[in-house]
N, C-alpha and C. Protein backbone atom coordinates (compact mmCIF):
# COMPACT_ATOMS: atom_id res chain seq x y z
N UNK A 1 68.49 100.44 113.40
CA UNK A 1 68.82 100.40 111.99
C UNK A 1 70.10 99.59 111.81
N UNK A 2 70.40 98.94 110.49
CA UNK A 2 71.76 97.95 110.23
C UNK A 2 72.03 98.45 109.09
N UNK A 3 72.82 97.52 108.90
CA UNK A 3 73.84 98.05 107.49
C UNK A 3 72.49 97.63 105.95
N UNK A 4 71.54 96.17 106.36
CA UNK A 4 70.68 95.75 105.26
C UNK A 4 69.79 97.27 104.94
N UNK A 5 69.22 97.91 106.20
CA UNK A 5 68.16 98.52 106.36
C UNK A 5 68.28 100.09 105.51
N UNK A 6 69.99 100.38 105.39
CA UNK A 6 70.76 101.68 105.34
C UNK A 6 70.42 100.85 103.82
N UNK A 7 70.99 100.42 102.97
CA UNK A 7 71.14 99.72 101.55
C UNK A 7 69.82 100.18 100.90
N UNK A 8 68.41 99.48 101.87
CA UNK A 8 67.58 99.23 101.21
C UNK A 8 66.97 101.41 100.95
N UNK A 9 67.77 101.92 102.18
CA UNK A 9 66.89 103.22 101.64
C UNK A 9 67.83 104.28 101.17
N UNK A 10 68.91 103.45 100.06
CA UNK A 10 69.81 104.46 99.61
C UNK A 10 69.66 103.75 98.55
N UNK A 11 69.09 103.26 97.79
CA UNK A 11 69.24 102.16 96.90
C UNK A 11 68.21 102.76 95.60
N UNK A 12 67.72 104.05 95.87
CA UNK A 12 66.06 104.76 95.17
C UNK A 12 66.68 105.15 94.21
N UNK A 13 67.79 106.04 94.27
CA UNK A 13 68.28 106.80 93.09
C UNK A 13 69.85 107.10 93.28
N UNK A 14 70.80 107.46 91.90
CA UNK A 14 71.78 107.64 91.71
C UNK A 14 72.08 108.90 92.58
N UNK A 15 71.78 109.53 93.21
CA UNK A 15 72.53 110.55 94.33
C UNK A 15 72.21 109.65 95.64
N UNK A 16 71.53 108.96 96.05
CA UNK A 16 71.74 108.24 97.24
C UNK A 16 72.52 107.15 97.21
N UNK A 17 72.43 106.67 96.27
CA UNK A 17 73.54 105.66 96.23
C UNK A 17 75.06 106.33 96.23
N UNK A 18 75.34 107.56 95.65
CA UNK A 18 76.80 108.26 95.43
C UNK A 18 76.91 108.48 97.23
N UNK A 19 75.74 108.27 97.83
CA UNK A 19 75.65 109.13 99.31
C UNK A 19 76.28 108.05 100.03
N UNK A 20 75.57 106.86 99.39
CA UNK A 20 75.86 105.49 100.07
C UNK A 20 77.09 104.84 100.15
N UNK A 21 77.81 105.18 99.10
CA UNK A 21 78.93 104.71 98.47
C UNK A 21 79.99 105.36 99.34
N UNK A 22 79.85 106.72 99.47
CA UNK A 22 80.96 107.55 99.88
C UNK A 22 80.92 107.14 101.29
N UNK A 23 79.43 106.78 102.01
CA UNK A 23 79.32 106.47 103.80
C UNK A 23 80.37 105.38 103.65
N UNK A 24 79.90 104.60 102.28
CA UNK A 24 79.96 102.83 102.86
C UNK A 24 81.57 102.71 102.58
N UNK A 25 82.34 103.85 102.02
CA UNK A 25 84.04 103.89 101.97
C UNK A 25 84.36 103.83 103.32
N UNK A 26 84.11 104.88 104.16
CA UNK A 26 84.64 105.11 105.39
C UNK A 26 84.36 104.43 106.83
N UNK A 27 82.76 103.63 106.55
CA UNK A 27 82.83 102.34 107.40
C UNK A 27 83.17 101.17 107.46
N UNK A 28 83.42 101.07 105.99
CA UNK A 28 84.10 100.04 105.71
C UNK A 28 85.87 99.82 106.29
N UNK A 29 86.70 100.98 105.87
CA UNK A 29 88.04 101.41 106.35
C UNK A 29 87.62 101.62 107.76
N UNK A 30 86.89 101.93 108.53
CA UNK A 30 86.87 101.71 109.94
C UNK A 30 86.95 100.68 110.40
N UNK A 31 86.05 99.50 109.87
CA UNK A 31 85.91 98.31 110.09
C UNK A 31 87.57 97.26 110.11
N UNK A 32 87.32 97.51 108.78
CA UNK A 32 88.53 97.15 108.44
C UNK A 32 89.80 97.04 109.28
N UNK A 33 89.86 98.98 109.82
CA UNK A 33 90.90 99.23 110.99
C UNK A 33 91.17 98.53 112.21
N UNK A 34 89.99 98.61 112.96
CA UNK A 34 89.35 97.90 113.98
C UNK A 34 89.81 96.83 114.03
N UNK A 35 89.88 95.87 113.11
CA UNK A 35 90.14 94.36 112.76
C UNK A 35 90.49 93.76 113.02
N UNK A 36 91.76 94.87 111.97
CA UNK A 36 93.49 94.40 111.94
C UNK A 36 93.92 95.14 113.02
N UNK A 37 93.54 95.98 113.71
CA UNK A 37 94.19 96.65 115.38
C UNK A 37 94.30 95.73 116.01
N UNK A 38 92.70 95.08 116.01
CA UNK A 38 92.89 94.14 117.13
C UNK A 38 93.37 92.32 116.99
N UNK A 39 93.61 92.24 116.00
CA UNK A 39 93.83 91.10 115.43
C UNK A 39 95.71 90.89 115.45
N UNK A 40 96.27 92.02 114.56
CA UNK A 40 97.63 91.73 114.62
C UNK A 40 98.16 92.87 115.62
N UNK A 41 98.47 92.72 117.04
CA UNK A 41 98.64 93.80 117.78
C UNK A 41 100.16 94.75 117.47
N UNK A 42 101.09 94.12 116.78
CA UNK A 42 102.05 94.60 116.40
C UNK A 42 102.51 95.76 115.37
N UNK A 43 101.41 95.77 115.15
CA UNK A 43 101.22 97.24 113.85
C UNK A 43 100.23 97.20 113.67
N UNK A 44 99.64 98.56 113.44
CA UNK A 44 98.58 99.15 113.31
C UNK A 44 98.52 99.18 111.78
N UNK A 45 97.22 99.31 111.16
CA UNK A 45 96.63 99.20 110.46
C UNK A 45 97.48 99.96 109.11
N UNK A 46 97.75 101.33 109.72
CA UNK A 46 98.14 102.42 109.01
C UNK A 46 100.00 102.16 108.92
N UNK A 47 100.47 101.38 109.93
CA UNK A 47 101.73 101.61 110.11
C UNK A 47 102.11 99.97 109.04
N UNK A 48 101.30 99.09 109.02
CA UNK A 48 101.04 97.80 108.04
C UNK A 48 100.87 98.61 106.22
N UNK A 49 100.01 99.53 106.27
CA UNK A 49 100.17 99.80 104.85
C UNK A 49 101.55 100.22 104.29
N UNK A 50 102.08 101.44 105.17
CA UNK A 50 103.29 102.22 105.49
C UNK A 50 104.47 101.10 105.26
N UNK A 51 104.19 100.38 105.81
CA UNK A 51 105.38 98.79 105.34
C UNK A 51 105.89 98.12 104.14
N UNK A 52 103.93 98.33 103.45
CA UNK A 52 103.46 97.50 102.67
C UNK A 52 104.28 98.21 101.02
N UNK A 53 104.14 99.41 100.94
CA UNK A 53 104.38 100.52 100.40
C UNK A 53 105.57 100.46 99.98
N UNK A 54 106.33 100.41 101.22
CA UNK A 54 108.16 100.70 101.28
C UNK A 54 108.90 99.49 100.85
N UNK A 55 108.29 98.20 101.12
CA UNK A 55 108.93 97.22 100.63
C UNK A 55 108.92 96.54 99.17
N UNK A 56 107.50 97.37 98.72
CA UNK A 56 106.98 96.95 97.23
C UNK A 56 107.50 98.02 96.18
N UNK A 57 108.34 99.21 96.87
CA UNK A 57 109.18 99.94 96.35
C UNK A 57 110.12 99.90 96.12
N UNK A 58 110.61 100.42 94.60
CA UNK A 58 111.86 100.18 93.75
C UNK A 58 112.76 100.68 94.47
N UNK A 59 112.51 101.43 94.56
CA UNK A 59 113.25 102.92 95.14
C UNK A 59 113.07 103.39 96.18
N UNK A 60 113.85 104.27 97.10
CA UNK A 60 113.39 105.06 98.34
C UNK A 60 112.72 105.86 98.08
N UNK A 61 111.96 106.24 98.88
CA UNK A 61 110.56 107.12 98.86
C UNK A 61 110.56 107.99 99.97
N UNK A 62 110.14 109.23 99.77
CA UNK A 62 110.39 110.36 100.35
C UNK A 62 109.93 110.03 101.41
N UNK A 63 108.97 110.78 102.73
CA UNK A 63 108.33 110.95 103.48
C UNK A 63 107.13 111.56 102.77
N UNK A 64 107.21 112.48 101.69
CA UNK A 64 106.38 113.58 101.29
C UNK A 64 105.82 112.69 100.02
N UNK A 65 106.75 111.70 99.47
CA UNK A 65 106.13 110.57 97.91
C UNK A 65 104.93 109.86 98.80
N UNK A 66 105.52 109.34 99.90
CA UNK A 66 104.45 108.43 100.77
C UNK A 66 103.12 108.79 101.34
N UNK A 67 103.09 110.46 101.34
CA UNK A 67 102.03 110.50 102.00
C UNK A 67 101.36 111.17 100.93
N UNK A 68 101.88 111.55 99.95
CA UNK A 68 100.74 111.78 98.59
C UNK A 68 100.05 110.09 98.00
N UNK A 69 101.35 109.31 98.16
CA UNK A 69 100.63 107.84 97.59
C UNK A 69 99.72 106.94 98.88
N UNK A 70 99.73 107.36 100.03
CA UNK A 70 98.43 106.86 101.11
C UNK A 70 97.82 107.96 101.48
N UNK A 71 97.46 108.83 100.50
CA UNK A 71 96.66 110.24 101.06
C UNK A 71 96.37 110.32 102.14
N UNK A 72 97.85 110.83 103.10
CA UNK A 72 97.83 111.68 103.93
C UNK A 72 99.32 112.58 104.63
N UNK A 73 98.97 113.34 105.19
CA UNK A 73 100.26 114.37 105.17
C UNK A 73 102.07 113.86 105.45
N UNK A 74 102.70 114.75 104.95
CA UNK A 74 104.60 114.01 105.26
C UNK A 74 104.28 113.91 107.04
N UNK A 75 103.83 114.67 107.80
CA UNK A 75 104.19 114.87 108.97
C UNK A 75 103.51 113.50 109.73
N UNK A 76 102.34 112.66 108.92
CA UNK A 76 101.83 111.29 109.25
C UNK A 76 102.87 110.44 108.87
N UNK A 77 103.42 110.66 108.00
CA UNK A 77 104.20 109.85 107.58
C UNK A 77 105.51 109.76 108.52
N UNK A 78 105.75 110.71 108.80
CA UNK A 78 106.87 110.86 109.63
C UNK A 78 106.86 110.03 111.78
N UNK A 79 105.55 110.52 111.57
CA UNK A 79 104.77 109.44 112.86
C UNK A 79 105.18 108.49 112.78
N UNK A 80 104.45 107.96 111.85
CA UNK A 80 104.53 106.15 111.49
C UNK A 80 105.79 105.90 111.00
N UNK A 81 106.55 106.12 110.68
CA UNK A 81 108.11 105.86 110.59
C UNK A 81 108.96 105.81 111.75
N UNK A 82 108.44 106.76 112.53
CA UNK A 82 109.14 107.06 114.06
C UNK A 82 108.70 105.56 114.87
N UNK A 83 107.38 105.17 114.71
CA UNK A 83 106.80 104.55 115.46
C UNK A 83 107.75 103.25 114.72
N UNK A 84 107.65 102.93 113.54
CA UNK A 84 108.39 101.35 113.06
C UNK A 84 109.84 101.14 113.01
N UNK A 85 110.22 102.79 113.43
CA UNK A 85 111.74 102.63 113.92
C UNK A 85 112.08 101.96 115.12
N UNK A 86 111.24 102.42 116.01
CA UNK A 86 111.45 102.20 117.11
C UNK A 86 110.90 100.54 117.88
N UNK A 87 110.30 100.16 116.49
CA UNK A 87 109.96 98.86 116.79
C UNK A 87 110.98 98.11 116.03
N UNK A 88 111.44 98.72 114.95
CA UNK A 88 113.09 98.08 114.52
C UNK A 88 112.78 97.74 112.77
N UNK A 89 111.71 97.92 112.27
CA UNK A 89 111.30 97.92 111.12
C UNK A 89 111.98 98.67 109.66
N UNK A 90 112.30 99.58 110.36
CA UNK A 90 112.66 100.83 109.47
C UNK A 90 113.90 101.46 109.84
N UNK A 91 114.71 102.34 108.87
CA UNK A 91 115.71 102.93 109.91
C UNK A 91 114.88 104.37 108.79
N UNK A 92 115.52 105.52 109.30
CA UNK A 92 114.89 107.12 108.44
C UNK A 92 116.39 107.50 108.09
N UNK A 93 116.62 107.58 106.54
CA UNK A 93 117.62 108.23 106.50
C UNK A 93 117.61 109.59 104.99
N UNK A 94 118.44 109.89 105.09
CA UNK A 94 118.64 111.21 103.73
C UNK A 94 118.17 110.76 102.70
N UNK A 95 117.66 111.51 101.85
CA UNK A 95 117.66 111.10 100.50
C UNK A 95 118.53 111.11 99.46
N UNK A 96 119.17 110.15 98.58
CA UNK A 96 119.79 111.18 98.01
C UNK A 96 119.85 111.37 96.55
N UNK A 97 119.04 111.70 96.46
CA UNK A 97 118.23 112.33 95.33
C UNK A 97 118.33 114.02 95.94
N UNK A 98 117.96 114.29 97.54
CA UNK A 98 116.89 115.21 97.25
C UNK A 98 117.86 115.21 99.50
N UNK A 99 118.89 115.87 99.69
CA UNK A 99 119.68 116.26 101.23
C UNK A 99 118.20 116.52 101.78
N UNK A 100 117.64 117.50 101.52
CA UNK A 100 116.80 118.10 102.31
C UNK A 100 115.37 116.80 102.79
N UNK A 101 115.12 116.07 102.34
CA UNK A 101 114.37 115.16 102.64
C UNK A 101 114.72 114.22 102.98
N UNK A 102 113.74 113.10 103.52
CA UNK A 102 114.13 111.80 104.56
C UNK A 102 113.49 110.75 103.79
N UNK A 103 113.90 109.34 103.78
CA UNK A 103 113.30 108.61 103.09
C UNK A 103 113.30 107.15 104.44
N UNK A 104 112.34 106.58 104.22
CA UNK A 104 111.91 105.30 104.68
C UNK A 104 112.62 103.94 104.44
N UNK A 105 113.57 103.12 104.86
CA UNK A 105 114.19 101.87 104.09
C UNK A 105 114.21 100.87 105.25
N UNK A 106 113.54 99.60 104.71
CA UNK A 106 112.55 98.55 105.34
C UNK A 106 114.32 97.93 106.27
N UNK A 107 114.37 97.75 107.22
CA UNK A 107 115.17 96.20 107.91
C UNK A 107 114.85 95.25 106.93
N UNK A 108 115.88 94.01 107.71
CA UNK A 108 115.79 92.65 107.66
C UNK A 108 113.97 92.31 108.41
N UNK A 109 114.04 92.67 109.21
CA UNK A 109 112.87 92.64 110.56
C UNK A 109 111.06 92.87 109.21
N UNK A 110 111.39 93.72 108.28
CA UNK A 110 110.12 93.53 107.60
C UNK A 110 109.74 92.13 106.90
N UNK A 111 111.03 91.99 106.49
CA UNK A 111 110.96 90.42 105.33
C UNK A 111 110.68 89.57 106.32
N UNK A 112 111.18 89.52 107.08
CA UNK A 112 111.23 88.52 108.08
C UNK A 112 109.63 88.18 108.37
N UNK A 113 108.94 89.32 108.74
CA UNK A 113 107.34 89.81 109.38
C UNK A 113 106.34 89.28 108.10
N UNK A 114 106.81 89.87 106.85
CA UNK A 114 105.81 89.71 106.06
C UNK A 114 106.18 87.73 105.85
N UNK A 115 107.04 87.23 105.21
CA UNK A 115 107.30 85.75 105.16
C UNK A 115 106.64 84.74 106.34
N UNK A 116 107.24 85.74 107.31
CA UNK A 116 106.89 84.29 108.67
C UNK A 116 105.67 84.71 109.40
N UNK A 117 105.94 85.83 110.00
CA UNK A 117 104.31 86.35 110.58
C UNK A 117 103.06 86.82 109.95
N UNK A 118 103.41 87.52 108.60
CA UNK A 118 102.65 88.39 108.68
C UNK A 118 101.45 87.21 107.47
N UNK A 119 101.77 85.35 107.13
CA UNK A 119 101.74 84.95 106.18
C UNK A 119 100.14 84.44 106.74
N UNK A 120 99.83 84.13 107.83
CA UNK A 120 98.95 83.57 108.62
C UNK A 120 97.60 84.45 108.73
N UNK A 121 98.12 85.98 108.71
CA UNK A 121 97.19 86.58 108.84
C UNK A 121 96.68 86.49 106.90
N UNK A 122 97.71 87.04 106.14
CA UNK A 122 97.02 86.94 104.96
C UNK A 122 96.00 85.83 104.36
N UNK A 123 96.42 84.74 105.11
CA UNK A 123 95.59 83.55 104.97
C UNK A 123 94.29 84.11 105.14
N UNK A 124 94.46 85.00 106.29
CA UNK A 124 92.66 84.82 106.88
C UNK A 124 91.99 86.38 106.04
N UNK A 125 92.78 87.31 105.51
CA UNK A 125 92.55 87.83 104.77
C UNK A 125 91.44 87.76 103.27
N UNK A 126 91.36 85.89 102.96
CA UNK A 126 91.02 85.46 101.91
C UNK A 126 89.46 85.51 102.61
N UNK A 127 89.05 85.35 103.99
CA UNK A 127 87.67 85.98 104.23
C UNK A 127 87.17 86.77 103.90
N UNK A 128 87.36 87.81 103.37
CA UNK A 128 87.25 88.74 103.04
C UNK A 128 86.67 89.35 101.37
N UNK A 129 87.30 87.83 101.17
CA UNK A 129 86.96 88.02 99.54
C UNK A 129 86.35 86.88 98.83
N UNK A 130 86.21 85.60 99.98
CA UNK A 130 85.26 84.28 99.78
C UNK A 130 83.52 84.92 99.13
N UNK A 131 83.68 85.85 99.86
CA UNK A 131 81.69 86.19 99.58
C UNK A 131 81.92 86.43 97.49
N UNK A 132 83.29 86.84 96.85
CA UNK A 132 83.16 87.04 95.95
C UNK A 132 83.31 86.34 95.13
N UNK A 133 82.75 85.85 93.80
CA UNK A 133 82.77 85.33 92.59
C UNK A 133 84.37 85.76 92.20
N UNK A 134 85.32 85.05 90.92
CA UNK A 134 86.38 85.80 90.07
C UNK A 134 85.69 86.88 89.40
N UNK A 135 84.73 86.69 88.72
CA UNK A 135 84.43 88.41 87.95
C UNK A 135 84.07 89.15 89.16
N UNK A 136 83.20 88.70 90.13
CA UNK A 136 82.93 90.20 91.16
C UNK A 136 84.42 90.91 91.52
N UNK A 137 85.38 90.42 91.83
CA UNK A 137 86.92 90.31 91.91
C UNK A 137 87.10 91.47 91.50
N UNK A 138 87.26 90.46 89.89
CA UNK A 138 87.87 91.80 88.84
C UNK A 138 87.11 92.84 89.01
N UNK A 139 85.54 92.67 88.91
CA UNK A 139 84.72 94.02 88.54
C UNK A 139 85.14 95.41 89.75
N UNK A 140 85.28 94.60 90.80
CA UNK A 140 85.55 95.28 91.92
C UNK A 140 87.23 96.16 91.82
N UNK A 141 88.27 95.35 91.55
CA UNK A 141 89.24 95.79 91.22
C UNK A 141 89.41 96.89 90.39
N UNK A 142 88.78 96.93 89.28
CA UNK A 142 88.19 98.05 88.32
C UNK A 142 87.85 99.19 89.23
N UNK A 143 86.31 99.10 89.33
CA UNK A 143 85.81 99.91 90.30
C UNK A 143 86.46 101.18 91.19
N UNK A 144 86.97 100.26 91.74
CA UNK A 144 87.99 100.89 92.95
C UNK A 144 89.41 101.35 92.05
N UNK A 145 89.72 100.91 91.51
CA UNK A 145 90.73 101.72 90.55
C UNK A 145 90.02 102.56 90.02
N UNK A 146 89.33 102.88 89.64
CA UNK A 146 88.67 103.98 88.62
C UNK A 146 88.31 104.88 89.85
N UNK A 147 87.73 104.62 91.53
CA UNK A 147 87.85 105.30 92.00
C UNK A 147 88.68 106.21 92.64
N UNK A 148 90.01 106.16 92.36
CA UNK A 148 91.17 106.85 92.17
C UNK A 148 91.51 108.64 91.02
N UNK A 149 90.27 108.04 90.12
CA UNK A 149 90.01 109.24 89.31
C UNK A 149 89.27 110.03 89.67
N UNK A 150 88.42 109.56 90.44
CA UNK A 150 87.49 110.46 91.16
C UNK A 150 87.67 110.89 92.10
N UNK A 151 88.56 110.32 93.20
CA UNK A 151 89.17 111.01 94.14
C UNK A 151 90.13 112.23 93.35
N UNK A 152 90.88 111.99 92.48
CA UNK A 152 91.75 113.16 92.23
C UNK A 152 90.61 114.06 91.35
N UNK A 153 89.75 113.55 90.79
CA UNK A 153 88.93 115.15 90.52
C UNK A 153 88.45 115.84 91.31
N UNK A 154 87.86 115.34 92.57
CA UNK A 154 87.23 115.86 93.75
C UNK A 154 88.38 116.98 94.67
N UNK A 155 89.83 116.48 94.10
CA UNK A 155 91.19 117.00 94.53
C UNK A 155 91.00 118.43 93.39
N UNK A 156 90.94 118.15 92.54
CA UNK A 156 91.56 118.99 91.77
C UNK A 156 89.88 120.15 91.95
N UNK A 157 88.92 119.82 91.57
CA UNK A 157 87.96 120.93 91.96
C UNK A 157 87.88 121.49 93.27
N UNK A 158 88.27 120.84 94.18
CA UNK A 158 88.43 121.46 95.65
C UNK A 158 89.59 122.72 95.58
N UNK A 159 90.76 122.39 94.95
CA UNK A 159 91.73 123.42 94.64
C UNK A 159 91.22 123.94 93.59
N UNK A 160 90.37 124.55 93.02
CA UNK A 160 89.66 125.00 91.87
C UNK A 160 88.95 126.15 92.68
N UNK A 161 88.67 125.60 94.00
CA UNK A 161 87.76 126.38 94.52
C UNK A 161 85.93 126.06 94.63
N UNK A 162 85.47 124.90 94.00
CA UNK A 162 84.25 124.46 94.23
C UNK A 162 84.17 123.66 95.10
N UNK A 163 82.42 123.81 95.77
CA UNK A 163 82.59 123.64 96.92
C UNK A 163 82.32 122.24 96.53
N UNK A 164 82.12 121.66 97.94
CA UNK A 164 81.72 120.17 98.05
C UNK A 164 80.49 119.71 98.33
């Protein structure tokens, strides 16, 4: 079986396609992972968003802001900070807003990465989005933003107590 063969028999009705949709999120982000692991060996996939995040931020950002805004826990967050410290990316310091928490603040060493290194890969990034038309683009952009609402309802009925 392939990815055409999976399409053609989820494709019958609006609950197989919701079935399809939700598979085709998480192989897709596998794929994806895989990629960029093996493509830019210097950061991982997760520790590249984690970058991506902190530098496009106004402000310092908690450990605990970061892992509600890449849905997943402070204590991941705290990983991947450890890990881009130690590669020289990041330093972890207080907040101060908020003693009791730690916040994330990028080096020289990120600007540096995203400008000079990291510019080559974005190039090849644009593969990625050649298969699309400008409206498939936008439509897609939409899409996936709106799927943000649906992730937090699926949040909020799970803490509601319904099942899944």
């Amino acid at each position: 079986m392939n990815i055409d063969d999976l399409i053609i028999r989820f494709s019958g009705s609006t609950e197989k396609q919701q079935k399809a949709i939700f598979s085709t999120l998480f192989i897709a982000g596998n794929k994806l992972q895989t990629i960029f692991d093996k493509h830019i060996p210097l950061l991982s996939l997760k520790q590249f968003m984690l970058l991506s995040i902190v530098r496009q931020s106004k402000e310092q950002m908690t450990f605990t802001q970061l892992g509600e805004l890449l849905g997943c826990s402070r204590q991941n967050i705290k990983k991947l900070a450890e890990a881009l410290m130690k590669k020289g990316f990041v330093t972890i310091e207080q907040s101060p807003q908020d003693t009791r928490a730690m916040c994330i603040c990028p080096t020289e060493k990120v600007e540096f990465f995203f400008k000079n290194e990291f510019f080559s890969y974005q190039e090849e990034l644009k593969f990625l989005f050649e298969v699309y038309t400008e409206d498939e683009t936008e439509t897609l952009f939409r899409l996936l933003s709106k799927l943000y609402a649906g992730i937090e309802n699926l949040e909020n009925k799970v803490t509601e107590g319904a099942r899944i």
